[in-house]
PDB file of N, CA and C in Angstrom:
ATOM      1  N   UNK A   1      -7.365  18.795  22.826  1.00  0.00           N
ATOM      2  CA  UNK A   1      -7.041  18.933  21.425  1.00  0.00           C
ATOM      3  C   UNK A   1      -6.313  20.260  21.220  1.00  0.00           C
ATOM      4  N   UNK A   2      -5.215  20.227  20.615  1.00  0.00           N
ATOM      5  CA  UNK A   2      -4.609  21.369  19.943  1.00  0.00           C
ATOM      6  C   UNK A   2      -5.307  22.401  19.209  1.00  0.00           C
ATOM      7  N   UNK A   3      -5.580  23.552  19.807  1.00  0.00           N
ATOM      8  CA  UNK A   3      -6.564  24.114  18.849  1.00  0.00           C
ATOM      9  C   UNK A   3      -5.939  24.482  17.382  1.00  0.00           C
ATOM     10  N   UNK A   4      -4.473  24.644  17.548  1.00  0.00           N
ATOM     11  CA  UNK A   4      -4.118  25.617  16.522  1.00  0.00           C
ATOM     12  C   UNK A   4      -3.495  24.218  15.270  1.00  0.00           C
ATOM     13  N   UNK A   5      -3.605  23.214  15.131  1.00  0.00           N
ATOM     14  CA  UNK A   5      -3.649  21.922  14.144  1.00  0.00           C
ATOM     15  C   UNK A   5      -4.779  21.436  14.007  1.00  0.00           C
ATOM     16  N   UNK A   6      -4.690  21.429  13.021  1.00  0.00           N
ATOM     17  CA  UNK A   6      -6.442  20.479  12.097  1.00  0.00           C
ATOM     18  C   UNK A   6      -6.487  19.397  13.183  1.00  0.00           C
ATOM     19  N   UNK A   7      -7.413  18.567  13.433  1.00  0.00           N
ATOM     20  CA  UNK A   7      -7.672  17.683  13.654  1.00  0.00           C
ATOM     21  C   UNK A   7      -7.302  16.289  13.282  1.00  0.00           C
ATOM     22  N   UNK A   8      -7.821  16.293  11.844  1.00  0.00           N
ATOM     23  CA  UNK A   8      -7.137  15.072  10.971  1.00  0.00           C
ATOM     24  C   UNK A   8      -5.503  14.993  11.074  1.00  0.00           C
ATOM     25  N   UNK A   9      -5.130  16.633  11.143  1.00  0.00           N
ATOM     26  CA  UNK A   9      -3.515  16.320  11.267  1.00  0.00           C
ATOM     27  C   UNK A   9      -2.942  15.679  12.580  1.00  0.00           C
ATOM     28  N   UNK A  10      -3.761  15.825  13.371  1.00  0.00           N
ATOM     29  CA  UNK A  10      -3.442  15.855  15.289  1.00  0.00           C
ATOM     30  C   UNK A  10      -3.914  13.970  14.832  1.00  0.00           C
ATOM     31  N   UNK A  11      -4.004  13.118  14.341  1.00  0.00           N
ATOM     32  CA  UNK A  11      -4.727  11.614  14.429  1.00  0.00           C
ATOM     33  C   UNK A  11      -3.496  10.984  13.215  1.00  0.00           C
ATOM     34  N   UNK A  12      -3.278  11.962  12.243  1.00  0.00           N
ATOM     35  CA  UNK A  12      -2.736  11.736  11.212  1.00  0.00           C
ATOM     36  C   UNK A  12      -0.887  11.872  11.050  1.00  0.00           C
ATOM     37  N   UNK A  13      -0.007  10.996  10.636  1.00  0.00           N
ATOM     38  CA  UNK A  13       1.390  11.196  10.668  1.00  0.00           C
ATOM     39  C   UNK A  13       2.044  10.905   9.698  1.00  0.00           C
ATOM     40  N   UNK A  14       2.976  11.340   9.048  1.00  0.00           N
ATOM     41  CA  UNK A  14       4.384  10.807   8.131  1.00  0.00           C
ATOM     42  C   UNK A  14       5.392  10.741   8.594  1.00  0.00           C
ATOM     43  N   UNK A  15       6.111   9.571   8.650  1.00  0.00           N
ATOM     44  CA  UNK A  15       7.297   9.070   8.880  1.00  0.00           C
ATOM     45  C   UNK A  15       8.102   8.696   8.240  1.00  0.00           C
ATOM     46  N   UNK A  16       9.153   8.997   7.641  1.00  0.00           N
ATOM     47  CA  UNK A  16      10.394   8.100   6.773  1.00  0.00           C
ATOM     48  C   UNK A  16      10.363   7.011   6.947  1.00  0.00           C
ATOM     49  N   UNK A  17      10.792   6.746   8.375  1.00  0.00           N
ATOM     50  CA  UNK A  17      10.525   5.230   8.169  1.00  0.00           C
ATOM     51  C   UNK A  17       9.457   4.420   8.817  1.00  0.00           C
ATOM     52  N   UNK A  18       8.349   5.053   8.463  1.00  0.00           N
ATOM     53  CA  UNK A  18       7.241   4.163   8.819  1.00  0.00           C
ATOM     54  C   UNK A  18       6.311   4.149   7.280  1.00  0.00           C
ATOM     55  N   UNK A  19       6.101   2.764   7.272  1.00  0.00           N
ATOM     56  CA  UNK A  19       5.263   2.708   5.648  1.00  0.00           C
ATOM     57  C   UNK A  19       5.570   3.317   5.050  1.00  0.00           C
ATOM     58  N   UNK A  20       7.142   3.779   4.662  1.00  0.00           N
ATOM     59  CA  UNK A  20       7.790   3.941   3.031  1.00  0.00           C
ATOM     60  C   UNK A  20       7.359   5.729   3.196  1.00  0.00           C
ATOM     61  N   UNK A  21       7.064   6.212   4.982  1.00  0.00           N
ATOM     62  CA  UNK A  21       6.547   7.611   4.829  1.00  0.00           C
ATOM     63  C   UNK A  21       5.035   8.008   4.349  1.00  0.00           C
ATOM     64  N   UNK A  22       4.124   7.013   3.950  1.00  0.00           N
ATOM     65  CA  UNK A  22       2.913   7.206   3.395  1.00  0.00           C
ATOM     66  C   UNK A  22       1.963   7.788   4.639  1.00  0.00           C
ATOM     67  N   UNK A  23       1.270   8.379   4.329  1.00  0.00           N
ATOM     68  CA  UNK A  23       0.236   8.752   5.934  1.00  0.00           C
ATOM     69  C   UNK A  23      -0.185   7.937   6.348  1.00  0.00           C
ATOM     70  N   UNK A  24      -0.117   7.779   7.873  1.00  0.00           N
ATOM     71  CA  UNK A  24      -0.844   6.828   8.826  1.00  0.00           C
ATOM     72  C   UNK A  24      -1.649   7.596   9.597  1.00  0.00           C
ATOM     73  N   UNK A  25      -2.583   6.248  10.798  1.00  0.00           N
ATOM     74  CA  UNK A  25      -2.689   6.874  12.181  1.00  0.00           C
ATOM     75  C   UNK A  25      -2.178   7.082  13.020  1.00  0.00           C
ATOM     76  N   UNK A  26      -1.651   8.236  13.853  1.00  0.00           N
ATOM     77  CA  UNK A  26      -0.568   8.356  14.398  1.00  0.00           C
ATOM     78  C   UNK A  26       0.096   7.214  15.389  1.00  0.00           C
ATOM     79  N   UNK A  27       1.168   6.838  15.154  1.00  0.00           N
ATOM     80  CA  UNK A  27       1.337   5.573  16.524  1.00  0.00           C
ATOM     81  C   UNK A  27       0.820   4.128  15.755  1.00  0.00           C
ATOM     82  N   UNK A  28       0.884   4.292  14.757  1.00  0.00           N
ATOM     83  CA  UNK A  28       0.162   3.003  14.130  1.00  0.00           C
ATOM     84  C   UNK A  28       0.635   2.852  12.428  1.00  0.00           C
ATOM     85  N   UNK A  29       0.916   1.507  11.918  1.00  0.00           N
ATOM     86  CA  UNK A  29       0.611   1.593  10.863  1.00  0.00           C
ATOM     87  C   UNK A  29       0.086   1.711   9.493  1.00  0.00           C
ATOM     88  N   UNK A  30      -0.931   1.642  10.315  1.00  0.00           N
ATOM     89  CA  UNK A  30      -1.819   1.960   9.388  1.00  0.00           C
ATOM     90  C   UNK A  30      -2.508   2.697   8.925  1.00  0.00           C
ATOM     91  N   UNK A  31      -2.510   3.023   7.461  1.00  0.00           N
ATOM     92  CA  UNK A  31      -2.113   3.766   6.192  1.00  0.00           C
ATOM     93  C   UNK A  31      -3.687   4.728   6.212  1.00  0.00           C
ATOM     94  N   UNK A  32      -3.407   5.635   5.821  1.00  0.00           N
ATOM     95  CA  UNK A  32      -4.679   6.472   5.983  1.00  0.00           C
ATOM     96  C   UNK A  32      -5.329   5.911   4.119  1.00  0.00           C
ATOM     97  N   UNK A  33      -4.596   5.561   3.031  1.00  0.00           N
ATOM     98  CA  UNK A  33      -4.943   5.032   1.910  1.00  0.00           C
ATOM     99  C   UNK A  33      -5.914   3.297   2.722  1.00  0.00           C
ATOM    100  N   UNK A  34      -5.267   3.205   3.111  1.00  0.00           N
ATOM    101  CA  UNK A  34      -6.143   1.097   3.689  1.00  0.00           C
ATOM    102  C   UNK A  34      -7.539   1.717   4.532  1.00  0.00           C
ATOM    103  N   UNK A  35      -7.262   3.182   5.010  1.00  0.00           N
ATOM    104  CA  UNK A  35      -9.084   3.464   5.485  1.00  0.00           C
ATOM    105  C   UNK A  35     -10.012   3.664   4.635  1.00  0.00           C
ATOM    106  N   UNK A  36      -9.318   4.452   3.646  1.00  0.00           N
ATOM    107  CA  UNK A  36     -10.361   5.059   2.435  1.00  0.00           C
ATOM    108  C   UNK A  36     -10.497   3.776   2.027  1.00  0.00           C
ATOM    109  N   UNK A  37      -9.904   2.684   1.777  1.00  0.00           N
ATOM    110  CA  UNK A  37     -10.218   1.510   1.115  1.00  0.00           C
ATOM    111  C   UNK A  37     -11.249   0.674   1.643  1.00  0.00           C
ATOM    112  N   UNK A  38     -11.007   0.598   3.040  1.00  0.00           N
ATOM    113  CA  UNK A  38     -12.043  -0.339   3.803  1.00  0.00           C
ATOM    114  C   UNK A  38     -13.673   0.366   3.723  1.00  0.00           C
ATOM    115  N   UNK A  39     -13.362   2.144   4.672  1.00  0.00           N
ATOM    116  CA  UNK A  39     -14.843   2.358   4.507  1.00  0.00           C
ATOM    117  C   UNK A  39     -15.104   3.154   3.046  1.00  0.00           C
ATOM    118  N   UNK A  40     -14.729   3.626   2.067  1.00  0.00           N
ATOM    119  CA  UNK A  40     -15.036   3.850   0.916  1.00  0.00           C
ATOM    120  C   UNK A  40     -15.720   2.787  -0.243  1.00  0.00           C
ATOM    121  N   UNK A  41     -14.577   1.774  -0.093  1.00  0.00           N
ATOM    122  CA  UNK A  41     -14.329   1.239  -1.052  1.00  0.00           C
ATOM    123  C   UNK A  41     -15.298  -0.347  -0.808  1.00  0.00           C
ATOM    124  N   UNK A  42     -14.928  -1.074   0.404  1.00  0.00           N
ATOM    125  CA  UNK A  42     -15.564  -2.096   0.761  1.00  0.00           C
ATOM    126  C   UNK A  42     -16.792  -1.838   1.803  1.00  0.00           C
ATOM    127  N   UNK A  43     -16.755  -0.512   2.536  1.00  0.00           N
ATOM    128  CA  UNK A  43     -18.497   0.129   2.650  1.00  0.00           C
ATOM    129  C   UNK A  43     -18.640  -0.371   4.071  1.00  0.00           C
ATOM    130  N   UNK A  44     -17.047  -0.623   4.741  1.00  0.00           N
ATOM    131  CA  UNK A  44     -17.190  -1.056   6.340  1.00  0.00           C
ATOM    132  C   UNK A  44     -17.082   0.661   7.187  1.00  0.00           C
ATOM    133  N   UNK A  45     -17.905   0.629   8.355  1.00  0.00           N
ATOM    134  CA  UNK A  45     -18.296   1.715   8.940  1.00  0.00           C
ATOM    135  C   UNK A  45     -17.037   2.144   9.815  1.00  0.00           C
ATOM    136  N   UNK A  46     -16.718   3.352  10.032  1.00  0.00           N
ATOM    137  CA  UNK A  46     -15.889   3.486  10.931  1.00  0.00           C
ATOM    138  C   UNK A  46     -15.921   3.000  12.187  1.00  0.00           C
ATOM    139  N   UNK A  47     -16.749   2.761  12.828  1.00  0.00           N
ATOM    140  CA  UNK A  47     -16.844   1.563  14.259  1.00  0.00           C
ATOM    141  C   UNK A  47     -16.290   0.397  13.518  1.00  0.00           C
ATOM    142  N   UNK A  48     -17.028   0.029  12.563  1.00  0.00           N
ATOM    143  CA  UNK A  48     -16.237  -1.642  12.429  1.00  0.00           C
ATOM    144  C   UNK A  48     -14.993  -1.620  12.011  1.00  0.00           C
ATOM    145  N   UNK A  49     -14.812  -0.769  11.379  1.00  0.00           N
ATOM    146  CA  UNK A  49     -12.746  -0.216  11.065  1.00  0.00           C
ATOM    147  C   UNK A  49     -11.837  -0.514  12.749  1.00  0.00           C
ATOM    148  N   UNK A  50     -12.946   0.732  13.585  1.00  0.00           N
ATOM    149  CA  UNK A  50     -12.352   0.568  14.799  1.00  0.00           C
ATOM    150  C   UNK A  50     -12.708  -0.663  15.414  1.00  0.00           C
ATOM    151  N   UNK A  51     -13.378  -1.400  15.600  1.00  0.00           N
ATOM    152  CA  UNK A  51     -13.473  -2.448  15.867  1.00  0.00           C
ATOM    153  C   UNK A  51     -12.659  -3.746  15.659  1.00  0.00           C
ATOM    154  N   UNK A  52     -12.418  -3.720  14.617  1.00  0.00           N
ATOM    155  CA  UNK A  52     -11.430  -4.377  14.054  1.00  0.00           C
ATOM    156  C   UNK A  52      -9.955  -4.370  14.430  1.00  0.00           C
ATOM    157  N   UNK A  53      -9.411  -3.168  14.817  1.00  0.00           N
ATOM    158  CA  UNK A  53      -8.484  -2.505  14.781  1.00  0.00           C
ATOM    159  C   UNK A  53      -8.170  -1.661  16.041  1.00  0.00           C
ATOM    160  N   UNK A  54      -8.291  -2.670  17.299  1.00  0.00           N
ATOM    161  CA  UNK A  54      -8.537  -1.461  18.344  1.00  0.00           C
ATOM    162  C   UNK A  54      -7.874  -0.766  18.898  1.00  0.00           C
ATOM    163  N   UNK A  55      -6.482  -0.511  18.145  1.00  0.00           N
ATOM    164  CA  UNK A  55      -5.572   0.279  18.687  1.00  0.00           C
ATOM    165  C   UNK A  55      -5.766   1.897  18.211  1.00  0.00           C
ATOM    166  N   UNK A  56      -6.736   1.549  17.429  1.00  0.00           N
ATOM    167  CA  UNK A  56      -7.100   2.853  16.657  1.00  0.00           C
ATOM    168  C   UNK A  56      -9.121   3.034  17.273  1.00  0.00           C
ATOM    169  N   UNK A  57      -9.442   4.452  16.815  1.00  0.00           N
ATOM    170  CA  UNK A  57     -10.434   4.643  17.523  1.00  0.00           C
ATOM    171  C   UNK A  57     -11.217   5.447  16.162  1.00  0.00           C
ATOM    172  N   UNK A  58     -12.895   5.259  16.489  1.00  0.00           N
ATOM    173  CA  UNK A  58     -13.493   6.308  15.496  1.00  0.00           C
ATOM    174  C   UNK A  58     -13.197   7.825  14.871  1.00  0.00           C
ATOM    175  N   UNK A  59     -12.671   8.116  15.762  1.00  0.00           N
ATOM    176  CA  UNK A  59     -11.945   9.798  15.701  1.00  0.00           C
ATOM    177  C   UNK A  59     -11.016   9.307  14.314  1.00  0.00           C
ATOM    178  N   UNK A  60     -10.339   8.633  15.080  1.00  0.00           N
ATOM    179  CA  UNK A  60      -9.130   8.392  13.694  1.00  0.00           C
ATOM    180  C   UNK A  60      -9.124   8.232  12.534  1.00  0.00           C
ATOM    181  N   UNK A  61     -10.506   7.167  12.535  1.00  0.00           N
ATOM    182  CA  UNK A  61     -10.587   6.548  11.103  1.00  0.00           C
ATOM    183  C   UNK A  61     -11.953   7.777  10.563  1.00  0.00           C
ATOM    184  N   UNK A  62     -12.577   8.863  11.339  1.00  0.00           N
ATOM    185  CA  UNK A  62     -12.915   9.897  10.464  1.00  0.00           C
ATOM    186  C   UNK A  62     -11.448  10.720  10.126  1.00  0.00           C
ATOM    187  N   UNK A  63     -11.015  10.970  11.072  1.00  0.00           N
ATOM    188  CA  UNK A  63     -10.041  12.175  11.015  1.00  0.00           C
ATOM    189  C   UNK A  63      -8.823  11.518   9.549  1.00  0.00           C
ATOM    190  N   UNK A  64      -8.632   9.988   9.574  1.00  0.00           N
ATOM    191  CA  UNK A  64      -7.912   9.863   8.368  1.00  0.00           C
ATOM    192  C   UNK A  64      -8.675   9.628   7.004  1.00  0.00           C
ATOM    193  N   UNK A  65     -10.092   9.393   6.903  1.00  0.00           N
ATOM    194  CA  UNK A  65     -10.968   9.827   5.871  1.00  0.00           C
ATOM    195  C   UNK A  65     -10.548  11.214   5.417  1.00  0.00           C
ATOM    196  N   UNK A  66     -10.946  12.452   6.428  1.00  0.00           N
ATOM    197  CA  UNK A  66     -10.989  13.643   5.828  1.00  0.00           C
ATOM    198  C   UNK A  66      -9.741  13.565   5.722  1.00  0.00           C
ATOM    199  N   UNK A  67      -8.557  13.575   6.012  1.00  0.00           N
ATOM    200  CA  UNK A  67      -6.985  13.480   5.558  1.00  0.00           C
ATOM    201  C   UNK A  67      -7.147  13.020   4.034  1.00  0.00           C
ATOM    202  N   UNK A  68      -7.535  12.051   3.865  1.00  0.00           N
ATOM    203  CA  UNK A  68      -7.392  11.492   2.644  1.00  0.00           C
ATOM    204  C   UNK A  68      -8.070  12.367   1.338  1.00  0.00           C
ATOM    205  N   UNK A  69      -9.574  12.722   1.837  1.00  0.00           N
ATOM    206  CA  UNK A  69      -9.843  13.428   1.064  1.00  0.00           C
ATOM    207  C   UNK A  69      -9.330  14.683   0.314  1.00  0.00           C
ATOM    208  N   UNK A  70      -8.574  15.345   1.800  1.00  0.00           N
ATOM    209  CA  UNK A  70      -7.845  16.836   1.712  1.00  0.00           C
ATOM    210  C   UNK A  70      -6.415  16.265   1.022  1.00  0.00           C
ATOM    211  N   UNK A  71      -6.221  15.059   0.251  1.00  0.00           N
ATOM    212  CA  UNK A  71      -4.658  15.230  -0.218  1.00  0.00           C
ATOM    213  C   UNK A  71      -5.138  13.881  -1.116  1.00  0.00           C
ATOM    214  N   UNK A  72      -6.037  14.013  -1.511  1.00  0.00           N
ATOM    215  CA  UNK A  72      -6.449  12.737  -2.325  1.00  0.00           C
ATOM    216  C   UNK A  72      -5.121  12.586  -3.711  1.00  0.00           C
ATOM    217  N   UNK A  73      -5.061  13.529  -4.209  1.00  0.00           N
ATOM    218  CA  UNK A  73      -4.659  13.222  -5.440  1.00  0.00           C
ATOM    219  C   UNK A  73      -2.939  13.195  -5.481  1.00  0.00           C
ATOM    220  N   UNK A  74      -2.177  13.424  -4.199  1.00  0.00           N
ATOM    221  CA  UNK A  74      -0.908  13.157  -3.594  1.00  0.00           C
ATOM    222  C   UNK A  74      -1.180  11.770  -3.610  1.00  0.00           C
ATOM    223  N   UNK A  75      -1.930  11.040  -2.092  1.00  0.00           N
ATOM    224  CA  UNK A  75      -2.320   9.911  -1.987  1.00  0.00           C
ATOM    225  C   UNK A  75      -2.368   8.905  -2.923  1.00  0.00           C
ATOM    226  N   UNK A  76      -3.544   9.096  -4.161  1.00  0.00           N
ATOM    227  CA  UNK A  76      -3.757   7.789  -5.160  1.00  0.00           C
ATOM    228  C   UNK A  76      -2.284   8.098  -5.938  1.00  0.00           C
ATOM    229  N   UNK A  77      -1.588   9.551  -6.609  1.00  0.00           N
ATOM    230  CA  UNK A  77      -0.046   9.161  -6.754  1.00  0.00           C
ATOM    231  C   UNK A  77       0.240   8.237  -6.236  1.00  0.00           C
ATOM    232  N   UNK A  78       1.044   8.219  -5.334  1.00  0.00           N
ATOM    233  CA  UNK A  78       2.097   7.448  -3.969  1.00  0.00           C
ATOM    234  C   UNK A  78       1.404   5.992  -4.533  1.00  0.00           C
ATOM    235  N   UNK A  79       0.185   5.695  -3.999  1.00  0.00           N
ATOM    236  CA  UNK A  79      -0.807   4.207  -4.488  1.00  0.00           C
ATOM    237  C   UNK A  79      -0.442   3.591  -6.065  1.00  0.00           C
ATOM    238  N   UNK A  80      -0.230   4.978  -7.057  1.00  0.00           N
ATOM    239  CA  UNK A  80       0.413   4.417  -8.223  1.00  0.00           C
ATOM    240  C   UNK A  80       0.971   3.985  -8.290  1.00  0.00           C
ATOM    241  N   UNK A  81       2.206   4.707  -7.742  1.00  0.00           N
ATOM    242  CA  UNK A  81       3.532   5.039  -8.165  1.00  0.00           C
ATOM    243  C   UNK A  81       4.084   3.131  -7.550  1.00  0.00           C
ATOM    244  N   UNK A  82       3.372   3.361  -6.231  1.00  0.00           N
ATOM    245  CA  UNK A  82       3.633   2.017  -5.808  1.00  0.00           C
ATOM    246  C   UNK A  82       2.644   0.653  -6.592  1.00  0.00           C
ATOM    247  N   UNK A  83       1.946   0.612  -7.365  1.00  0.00           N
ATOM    248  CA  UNK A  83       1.432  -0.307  -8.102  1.00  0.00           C
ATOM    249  C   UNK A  83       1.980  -0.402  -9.309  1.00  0.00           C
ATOM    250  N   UNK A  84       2.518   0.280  -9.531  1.00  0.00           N
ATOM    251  CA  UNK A  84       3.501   0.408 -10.845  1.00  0.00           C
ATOM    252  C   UNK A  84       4.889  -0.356 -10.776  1.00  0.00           C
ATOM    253  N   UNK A  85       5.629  -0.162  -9.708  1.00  0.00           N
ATOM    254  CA  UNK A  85       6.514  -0.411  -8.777  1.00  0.00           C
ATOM    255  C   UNK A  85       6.465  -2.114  -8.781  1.00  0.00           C
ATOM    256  N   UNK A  86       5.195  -3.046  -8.071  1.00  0.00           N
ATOM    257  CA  UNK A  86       4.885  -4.136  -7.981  1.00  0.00           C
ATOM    258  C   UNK A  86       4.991  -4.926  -9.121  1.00  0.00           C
ATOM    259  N   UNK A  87       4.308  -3.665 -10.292  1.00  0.00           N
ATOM    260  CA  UNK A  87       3.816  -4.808 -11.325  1.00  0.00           C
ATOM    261  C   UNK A  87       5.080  -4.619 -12.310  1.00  0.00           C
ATOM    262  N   UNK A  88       5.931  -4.088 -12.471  1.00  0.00           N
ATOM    263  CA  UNK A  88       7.692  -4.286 -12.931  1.00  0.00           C
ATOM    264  C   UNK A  88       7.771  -5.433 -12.103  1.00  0.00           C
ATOM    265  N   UNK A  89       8.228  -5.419 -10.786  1.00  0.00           N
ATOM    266  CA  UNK A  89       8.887  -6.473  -9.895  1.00  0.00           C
ATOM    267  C   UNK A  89       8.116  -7.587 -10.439  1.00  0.00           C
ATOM    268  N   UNK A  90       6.937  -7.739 -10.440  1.00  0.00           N
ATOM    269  CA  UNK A  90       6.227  -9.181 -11.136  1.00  0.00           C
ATOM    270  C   UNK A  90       6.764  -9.281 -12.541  1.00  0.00           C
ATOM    271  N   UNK A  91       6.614  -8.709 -13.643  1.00  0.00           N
ATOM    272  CA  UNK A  91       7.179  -9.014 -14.907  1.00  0.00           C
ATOM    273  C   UNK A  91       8.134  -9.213 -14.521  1.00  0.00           C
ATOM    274  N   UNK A  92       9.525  -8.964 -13.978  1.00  0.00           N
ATOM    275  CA  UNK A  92      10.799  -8.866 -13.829  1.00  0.00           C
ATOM    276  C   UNK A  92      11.244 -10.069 -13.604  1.00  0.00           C
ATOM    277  N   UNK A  93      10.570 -10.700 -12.318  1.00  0.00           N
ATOM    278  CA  UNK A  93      10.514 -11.751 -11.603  1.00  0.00           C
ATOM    279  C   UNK A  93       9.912 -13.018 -12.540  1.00  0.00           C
ATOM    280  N   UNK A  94       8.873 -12.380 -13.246  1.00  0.00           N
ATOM    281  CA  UNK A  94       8.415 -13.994 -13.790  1.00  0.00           C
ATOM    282  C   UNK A  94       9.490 -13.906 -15.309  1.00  0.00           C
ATOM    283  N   UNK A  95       9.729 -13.316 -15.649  1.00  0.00           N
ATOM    284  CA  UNK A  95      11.121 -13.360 -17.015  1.00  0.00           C
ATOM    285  C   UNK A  95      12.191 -13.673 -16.260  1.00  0.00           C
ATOM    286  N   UNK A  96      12.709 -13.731 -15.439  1.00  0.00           N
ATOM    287  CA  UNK A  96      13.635 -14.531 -14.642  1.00  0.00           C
ATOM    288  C   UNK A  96      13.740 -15.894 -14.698  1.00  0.00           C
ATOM    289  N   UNK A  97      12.219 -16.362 -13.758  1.00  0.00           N
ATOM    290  CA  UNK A  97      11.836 -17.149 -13.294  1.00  0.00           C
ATOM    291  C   UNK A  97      11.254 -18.499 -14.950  1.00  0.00           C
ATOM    292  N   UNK A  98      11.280 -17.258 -16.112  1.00  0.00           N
ATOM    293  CA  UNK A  98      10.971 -18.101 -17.685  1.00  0.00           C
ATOM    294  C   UNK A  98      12.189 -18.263 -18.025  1.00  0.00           C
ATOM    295  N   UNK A  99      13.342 -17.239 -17.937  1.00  0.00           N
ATOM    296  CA  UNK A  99      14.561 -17.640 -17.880  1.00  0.00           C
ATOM    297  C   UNK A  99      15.388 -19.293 -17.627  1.00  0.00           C
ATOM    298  N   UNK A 100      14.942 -18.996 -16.568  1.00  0.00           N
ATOM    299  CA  UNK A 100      15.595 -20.091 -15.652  1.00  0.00           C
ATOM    300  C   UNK A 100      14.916 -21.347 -16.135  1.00  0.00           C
ATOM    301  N   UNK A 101      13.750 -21.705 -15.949  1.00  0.00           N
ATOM    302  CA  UNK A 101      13.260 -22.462 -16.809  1.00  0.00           C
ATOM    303  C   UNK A 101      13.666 -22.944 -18.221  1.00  0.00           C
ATOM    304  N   UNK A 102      13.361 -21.784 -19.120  1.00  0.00           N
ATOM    305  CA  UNK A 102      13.741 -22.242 -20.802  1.00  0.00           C
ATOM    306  C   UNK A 102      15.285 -22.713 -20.663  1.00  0.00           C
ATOM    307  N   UNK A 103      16.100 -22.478 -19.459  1.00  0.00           N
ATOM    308  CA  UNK A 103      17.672 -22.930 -19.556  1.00  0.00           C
ATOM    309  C   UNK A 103      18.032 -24.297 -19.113  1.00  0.00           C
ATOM    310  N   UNK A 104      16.974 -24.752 -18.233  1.00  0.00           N
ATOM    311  CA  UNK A 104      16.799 -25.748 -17.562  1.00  0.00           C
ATOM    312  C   UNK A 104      16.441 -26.701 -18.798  1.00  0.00           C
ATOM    313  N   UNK A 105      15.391 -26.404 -19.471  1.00  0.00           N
ATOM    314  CA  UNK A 105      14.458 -27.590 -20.371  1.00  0.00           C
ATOM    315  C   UNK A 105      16.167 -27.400 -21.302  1.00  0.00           C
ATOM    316  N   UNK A 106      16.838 -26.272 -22.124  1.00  0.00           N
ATOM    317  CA  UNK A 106      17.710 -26.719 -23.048  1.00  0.00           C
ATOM    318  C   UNK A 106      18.664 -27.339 -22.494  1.00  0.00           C
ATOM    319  N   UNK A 107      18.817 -27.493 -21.461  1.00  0.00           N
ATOM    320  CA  UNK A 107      20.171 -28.706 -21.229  1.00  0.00           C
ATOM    321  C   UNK A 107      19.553 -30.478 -20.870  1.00  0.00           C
ATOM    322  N   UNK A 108      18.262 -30.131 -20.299  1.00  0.00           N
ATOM    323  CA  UNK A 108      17.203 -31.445 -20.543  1.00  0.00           C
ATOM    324  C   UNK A 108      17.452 -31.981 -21.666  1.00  0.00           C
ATOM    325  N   UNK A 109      17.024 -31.371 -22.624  1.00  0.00           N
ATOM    326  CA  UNK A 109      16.406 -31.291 -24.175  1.00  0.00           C
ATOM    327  C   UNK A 109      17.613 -31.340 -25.118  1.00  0.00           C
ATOM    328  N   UNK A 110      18.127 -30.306 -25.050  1.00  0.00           N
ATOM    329  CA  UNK A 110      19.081 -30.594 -25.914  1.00  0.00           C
ATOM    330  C   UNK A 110      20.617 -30.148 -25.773  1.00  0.00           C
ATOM    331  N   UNK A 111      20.383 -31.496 -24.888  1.00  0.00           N
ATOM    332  CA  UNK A 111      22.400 -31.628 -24.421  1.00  0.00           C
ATOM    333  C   UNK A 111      22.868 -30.263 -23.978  1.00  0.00           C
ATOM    334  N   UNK A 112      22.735 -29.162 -23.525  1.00  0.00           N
ATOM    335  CA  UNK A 112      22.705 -27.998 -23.226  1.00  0.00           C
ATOM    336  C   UNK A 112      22.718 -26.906 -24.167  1.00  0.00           C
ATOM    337  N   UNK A 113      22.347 -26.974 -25.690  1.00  0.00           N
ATOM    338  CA  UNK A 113      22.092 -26.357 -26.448  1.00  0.00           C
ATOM    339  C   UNK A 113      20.802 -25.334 -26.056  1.00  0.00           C
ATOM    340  N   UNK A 114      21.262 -23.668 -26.714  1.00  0.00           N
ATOM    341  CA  UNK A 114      20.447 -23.283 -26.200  1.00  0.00           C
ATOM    342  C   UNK A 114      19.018 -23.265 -26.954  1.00  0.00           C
ATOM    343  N   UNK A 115      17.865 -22.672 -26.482  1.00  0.00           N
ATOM    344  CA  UNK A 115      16.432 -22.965 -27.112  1.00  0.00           C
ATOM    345  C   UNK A 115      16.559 -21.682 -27.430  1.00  0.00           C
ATOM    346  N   UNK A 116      16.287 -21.096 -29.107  1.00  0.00           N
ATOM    347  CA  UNK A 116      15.962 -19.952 -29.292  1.00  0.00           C
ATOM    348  C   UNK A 116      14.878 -19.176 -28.795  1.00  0.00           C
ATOM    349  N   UNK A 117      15.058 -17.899 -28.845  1.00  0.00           N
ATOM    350  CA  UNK A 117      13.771 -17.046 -27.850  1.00  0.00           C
ATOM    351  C   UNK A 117      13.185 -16.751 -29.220  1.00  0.00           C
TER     352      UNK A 117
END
């Protein structure tokens, strides 16, 4: 181990182009936010994380816990910013998708007259 880097940082990485740059385990995609989720949130142990996941090891999934903790409020940002992000693309997509529809039924319906909104 590197003495002179944290630990969590030595397990822990950002990449441009890996996961949009969000922190991972190093060499892996996966997101140091999807650990806090599994053992925080759904209450699975770091063995069964690693277990699950065996390209990754217990070290990691502590070392990206404490990562997470030490930059929590960067982290749930980024988690916003990207749930915010989704839920435009869904409205966006389904007013399209009502679009396309209500244009469809007025040429059904009425000879291609349009249906007021």
């Amino acid at each position: 181990m590197n003495e002179t880097q944290p630990a969590a940082t030595q397990h822990v990485s950002s990449k441009p182009g890996v996961c949009g740059g969000k922190p991972c385990i190093e060499g892996t995609r996966i997101r140091v936010y999807d650990i806090h989720v599994w053992h925080d949130l759904q209450g699975k142990t770091a063995a069964e994380i690693a277990t699950e996941f065996p390209q990754i090891s217990v070290a990691d999934v502590y070392a990206a816990l404490t990562y997470y903790h030490d930059h929590r409020e960067s982290i749930e940002s980024q988690m916003a910013d990207d749930d915010a992000f989704a839920a435009a693309l869904r409205a966006q997509q389904g007013e399209t998708r009502f679009s396309k529809l209500r244009d469809q039924l007025s040429v059904r319906l009425n000879g291609g007259d349009p249906i007021s909104s």
